[in-house]
Protein backbone atom coordinates (compact mmCIF):
# COMPACT_ATOMS: atom_id res chain seq x y z
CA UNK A 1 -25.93 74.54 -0.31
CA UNK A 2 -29.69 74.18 -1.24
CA UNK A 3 -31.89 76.41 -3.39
CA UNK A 4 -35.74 76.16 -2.04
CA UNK A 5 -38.05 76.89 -4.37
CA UNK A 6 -41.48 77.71 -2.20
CA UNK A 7 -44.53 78.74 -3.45
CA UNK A 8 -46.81 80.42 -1.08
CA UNK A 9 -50.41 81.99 -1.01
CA UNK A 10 -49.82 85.50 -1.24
CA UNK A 11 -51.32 86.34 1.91
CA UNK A 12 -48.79 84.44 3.46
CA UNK A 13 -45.53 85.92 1.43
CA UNK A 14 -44.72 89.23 3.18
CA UNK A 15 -44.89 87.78 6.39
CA UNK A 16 -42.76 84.59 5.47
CA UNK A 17 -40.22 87.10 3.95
CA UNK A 18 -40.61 89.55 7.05
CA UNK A 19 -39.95 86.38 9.24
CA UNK A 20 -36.92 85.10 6.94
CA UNK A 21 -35.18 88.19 7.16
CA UNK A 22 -35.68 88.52 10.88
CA UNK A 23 -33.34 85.35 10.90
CA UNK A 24 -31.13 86.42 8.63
CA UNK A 25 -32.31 84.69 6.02
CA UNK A 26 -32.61 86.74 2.35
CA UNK A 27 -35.10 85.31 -0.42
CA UNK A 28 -36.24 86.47 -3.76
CA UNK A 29 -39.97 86.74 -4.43
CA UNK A 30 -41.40 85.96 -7.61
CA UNK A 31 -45.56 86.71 -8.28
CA UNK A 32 -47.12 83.58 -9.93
CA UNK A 33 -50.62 82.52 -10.23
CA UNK A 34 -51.96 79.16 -9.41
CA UNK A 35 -53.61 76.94 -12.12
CA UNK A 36 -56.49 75.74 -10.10
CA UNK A 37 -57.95 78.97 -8.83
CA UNK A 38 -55.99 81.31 -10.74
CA UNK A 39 -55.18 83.60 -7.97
CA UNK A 40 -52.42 84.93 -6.50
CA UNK A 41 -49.77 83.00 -5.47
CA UNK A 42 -45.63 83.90 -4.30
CA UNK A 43 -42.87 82.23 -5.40
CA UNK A 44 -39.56 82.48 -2.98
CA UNK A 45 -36.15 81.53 -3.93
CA UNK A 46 -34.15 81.09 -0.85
CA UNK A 47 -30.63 79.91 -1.30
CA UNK A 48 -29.52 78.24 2.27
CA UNK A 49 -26.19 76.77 3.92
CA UNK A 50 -27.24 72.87 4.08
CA UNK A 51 -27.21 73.02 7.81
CA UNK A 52 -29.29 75.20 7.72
CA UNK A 53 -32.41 74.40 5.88
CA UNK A 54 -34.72 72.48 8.81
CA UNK A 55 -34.69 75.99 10.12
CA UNK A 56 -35.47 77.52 7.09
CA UNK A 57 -38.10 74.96 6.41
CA UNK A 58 -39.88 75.55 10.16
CA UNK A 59 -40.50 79.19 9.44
CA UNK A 60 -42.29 78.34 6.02
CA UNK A 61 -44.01 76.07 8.37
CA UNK A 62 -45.16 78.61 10.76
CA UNK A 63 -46.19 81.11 8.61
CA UNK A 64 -47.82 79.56 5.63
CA UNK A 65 -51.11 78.56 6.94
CA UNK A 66 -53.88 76.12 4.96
CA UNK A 67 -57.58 77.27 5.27
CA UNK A 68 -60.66 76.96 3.40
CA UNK A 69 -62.40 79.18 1.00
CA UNK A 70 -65.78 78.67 -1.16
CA UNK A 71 -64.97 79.38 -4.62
CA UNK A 72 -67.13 78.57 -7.83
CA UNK A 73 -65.83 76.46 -10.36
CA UNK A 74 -65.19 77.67 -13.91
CA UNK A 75 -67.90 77.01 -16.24
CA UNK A 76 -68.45 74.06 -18.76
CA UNK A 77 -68.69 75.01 -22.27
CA UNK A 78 -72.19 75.81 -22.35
CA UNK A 79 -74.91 76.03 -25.62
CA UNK A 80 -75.86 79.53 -26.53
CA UNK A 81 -79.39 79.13 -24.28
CA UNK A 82 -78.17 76.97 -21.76
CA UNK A 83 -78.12 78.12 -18.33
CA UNK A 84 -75.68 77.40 -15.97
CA UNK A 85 -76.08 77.96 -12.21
CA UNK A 86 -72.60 77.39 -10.48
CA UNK A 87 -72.91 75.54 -7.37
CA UNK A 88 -70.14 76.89 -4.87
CA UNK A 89 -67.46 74.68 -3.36
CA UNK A 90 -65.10 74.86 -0.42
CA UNK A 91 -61.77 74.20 -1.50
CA UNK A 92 -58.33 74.25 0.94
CA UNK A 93 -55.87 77.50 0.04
CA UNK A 94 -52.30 78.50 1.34
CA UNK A 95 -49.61 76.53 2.94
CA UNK A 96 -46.81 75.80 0.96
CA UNK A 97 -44.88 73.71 -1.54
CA UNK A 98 -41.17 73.86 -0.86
CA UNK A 99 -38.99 72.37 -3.94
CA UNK A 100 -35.31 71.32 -2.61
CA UNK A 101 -32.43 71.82 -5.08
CA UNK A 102 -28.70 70.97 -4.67
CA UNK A 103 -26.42 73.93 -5.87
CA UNK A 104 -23.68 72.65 -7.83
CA UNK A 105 -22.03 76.41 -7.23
CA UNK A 106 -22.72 79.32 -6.16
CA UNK A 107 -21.20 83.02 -6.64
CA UNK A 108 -21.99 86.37 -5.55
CA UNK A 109 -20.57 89.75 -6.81
């Protein structure tokens, strides 16, 4: 058994979860934020039968989509005075990053 720990962009989490559970698949989601753009982010934790985790892994393929989006960056420490005119930049967002644990054991009351 594997534990897949997958975090998502959040515009991409109900949908993965709606698509999970259509195959019978159940996951926990946990909201995080990101570091870089301190949005919104999802975490899943999807425990999975080992032979079953390619499938598992194609649906967080399917639905968690990369795509651009113009953001501007957070400012320097500026001098009272200064002024600071934030230039934007495009930066990719969404897809996913799927950590794969072994489970050592598992129980469920």
């Amino acid at each position: 058994m594997k534990l897949l720990i997958s975090v998502v962009n959040s515009d991409d989490a109900h949908p993965l979860i709606d698509a999970l559970m259509a195959e019978g698949y159940r996951a926990t989601m946990i909201s995080t934020t990101g570091g870089f753009l301190r949005e919104g982010n999802a975490t899943l934790l999807i425990g999975v039968a080992d032979e079953n985790v390619q499938d598992v892994l194609k649906i967080i393929q399917e639905n968690c989509h990369t795509r651009t989006q113009w953001v501007n960056p957070l400012p320097p420490t500026v001098e009272s005075g200064e002024l600071y005119m934030p230039t934007p930049i495009e930066v990719p967002v969404g897809g996913a990053v799927v950590f794969m644990l072994n489970v050592e054991r598992f129980e469920k009351y």
